[in-house]
C-alpha atoms as a PDB file:
ATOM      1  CA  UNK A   1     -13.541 -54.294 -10.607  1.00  0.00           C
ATOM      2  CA  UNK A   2     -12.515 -52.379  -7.424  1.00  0.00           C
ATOM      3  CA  UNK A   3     -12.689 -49.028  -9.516  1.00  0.00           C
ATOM      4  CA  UNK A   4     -15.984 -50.031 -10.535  1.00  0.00           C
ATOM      5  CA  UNK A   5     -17.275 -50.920  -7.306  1.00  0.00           C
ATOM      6  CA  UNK A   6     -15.878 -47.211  -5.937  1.00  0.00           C
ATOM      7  CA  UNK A   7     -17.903 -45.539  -8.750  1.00  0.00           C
ATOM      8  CA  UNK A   8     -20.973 -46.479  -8.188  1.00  0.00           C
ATOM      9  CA  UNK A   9     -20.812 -46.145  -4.046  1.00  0.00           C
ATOM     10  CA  UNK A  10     -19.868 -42.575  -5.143  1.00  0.00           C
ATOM     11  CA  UNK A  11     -22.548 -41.966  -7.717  1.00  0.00           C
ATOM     12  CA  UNK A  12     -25.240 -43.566  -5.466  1.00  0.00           C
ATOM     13  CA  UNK A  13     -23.804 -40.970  -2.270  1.00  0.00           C
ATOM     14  CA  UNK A  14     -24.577 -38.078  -5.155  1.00  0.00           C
ATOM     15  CA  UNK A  15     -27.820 -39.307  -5.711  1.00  0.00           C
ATOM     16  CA  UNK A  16     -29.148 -39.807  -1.783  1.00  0.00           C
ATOM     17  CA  UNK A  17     -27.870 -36.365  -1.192  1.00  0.00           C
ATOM     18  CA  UNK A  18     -29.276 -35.058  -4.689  1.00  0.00           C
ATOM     19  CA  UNK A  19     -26.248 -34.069  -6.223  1.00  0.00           C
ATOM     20  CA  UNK A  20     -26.230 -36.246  -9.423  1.00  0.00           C
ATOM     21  CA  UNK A  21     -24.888 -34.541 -11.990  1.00  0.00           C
ATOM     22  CA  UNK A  22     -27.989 -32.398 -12.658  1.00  0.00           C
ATOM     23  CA  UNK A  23     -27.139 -29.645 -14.924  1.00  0.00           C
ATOM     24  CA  UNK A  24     -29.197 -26.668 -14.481  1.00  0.00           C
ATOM     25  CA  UNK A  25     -30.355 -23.689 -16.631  1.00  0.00           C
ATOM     26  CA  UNK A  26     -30.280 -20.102 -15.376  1.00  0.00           C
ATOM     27  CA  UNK A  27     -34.365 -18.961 -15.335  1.00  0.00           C
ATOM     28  CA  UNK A  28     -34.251 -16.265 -13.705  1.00  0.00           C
ATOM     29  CA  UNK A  29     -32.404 -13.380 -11.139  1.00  0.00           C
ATOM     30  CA  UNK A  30     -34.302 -11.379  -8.728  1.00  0.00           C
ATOM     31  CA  UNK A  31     -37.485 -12.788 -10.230  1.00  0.00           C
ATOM     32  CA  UNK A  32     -37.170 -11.299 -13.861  1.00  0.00           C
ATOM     33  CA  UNK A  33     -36.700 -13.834 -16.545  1.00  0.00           C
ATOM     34  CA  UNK A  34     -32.639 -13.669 -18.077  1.00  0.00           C
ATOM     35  CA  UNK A  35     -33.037 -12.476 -21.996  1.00  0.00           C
ATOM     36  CA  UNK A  36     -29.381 -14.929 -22.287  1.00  0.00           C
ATOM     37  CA  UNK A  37     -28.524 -18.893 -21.376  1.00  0.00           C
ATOM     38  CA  UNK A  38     -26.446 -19.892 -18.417  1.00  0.00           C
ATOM     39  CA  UNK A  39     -25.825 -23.023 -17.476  1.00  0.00           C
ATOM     40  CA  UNK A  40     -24.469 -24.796 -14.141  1.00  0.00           C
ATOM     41  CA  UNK A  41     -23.772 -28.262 -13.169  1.00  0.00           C
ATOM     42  CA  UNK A  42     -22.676 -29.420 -10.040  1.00  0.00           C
ATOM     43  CA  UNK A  43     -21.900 -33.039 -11.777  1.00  0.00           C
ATOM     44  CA  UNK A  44     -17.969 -33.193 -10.025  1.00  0.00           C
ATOM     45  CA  UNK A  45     -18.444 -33.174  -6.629  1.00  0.00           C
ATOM     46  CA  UNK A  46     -16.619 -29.822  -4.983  1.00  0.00           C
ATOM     47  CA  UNK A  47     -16.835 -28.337  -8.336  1.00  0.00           C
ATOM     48  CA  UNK A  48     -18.776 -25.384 -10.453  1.00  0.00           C
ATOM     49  CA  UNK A  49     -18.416 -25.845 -14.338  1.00  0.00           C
ATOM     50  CA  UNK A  50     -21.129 -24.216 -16.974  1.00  0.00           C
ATOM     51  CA  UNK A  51     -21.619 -22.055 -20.193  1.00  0.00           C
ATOM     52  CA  UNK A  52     -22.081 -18.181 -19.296  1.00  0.00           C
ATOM     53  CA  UNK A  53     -23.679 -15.941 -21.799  1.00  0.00           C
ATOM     54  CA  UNK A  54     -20.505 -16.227 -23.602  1.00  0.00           C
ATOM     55  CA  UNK A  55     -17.742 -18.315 -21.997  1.00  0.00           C
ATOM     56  CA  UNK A  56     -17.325 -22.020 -20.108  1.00  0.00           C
ATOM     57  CA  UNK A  57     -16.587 -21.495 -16.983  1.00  0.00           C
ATOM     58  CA  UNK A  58     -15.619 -23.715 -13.817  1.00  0.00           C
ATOM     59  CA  UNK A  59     -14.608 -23.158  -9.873  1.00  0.00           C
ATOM     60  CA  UNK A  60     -14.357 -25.274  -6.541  1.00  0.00           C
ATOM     61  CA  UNK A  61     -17.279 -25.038  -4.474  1.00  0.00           C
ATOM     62  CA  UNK A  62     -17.461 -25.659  -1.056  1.00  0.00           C
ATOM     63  CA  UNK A  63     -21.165 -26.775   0.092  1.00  0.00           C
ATOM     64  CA  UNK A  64     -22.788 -28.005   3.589  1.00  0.00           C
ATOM     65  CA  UNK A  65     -25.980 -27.677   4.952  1.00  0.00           C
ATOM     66  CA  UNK A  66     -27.194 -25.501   2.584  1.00  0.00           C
ATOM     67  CA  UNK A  67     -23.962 -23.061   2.612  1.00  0.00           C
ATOM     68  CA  UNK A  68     -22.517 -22.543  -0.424  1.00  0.00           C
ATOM     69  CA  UNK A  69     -18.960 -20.562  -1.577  1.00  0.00           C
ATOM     70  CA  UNK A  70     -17.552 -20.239  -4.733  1.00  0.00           C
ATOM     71  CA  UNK A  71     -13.727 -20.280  -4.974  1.00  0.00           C
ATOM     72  CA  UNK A  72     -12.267 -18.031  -8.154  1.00  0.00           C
ATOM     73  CA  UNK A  73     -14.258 -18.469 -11.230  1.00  0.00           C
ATOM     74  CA  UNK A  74     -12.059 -19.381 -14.302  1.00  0.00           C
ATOM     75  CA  UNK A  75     -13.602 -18.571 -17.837  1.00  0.00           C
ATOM     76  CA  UNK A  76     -12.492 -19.040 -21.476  1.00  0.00           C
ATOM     77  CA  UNK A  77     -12.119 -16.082 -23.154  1.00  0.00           C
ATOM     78  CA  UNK A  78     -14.286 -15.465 -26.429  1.00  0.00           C
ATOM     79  CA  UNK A  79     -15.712 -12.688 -27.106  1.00  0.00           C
ATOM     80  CA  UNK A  80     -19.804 -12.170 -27.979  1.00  0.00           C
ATOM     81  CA  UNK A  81     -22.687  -9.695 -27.911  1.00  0.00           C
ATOM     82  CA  UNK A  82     -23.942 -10.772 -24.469  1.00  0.00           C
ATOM     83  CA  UNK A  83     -20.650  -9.745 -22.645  1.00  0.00           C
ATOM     84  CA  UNK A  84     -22.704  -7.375 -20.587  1.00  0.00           C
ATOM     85  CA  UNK A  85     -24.718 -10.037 -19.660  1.00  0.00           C
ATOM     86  CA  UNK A  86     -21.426 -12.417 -18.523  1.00  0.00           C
ATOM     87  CA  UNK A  87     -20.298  -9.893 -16.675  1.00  0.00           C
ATOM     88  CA  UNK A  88     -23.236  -9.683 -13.976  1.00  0.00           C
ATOM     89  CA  UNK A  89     -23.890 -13.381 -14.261  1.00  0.00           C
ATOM     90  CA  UNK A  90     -20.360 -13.413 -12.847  1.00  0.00           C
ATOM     91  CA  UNK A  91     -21.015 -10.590 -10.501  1.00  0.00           C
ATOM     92  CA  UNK A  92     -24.121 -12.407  -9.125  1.00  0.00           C
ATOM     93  CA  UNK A  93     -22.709 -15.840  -9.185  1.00  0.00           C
ATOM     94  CA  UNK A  94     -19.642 -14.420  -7.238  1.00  0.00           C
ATOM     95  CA  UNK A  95     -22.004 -12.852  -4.236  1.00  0.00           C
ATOM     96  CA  UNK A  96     -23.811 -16.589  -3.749  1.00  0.00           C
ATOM     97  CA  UNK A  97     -23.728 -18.012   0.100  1.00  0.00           C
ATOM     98  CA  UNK A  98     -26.676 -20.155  -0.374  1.00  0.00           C
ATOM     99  CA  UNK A  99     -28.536 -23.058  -2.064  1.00  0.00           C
ATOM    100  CA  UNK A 100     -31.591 -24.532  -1.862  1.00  0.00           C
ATOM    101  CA  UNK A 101     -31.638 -27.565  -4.082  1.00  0.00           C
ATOM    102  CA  UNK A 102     -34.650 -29.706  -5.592  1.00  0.00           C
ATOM    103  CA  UNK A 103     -34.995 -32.157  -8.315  1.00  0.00           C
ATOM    104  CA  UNK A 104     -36.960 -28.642 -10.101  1.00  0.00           C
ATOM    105  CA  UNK A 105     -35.185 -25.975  -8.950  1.00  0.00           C
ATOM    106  CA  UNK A 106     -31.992 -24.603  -7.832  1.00  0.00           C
ATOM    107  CA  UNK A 107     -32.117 -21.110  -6.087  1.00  0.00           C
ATOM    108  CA  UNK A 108     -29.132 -19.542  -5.291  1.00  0.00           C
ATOM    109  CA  UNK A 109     -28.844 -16.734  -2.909  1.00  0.00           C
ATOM    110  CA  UNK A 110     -26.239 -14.233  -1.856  1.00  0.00           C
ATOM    111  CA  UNK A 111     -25.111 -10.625  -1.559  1.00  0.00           C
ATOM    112  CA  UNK A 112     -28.663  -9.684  -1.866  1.00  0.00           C
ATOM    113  CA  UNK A 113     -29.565 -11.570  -5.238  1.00  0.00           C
ATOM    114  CA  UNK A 114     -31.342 -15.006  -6.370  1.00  0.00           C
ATOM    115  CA  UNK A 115     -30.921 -16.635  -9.220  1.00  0.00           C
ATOM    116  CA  UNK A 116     -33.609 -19.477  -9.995  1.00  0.00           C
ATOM    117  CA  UNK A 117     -32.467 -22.667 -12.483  1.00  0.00           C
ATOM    118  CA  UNK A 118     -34.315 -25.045 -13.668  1.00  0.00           C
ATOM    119  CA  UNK A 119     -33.245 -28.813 -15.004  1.00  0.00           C
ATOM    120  CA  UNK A 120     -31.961 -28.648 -18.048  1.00  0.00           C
ATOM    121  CA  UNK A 121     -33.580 -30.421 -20.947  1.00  0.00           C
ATOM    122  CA  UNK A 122     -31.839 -33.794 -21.826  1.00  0.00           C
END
């Protein structure tokens, strides 16, 4: 019951600062739409895990007040036809110092780059 009780002081901490779990879905970097999907959740607090154009991928994450820094990405390693595309997702997700979260939209900024997601569909 203690466990219990821990769990949901933690998820309700998650949701009054609005980190919930959301999973979001890459829309767009530097304002043009992505022709590939990329995914990111910030579910596990202090963590990064998502799909890339290809791969899953996952990293610590160190946020406050809006700061936000990305420790090594990790990624599984399959090969596709939108490798290009991983490669400056990762690029551009690497360069990130900054997020601006809402329950619509998560912009990302960094190393002179946004990327814009969006909730993803349930």
């Amino acid at each position: 019951m203690k466990h219990l009780w821990m769990a949901a002081l933690m998820l309700a901490a998650c949701v009054e600062t609005g980190q919930a779990g959301t999973d979001w879905v890459l829309a767009t970097v530097d304002g043009a739409a992505v022709d590939y999907t990329a995914t990111l959740s910030l579910a596990e607090p202090g963590r990064v895990i998502g799909q890339a154009p290809c791969n899953r991928y996952f990293a610590d994450v160190a946020r406050d007040s809006g700061a936000f820094e990305l420790g090594m990405i990790g990624t599984t390693r399959m090969a596709c036809l939108q490798i290009k595309g991983e490669a400056e997702f990762f690029q551009t997700l690497q360069g990130i110092e900054m997020a601006d979260e809402t329950p619509t939209k998560l912009t990302l900024t960094g190393a002179g780059h946004q990327m814009v997601f969006v909730p993803a569909t349930q």
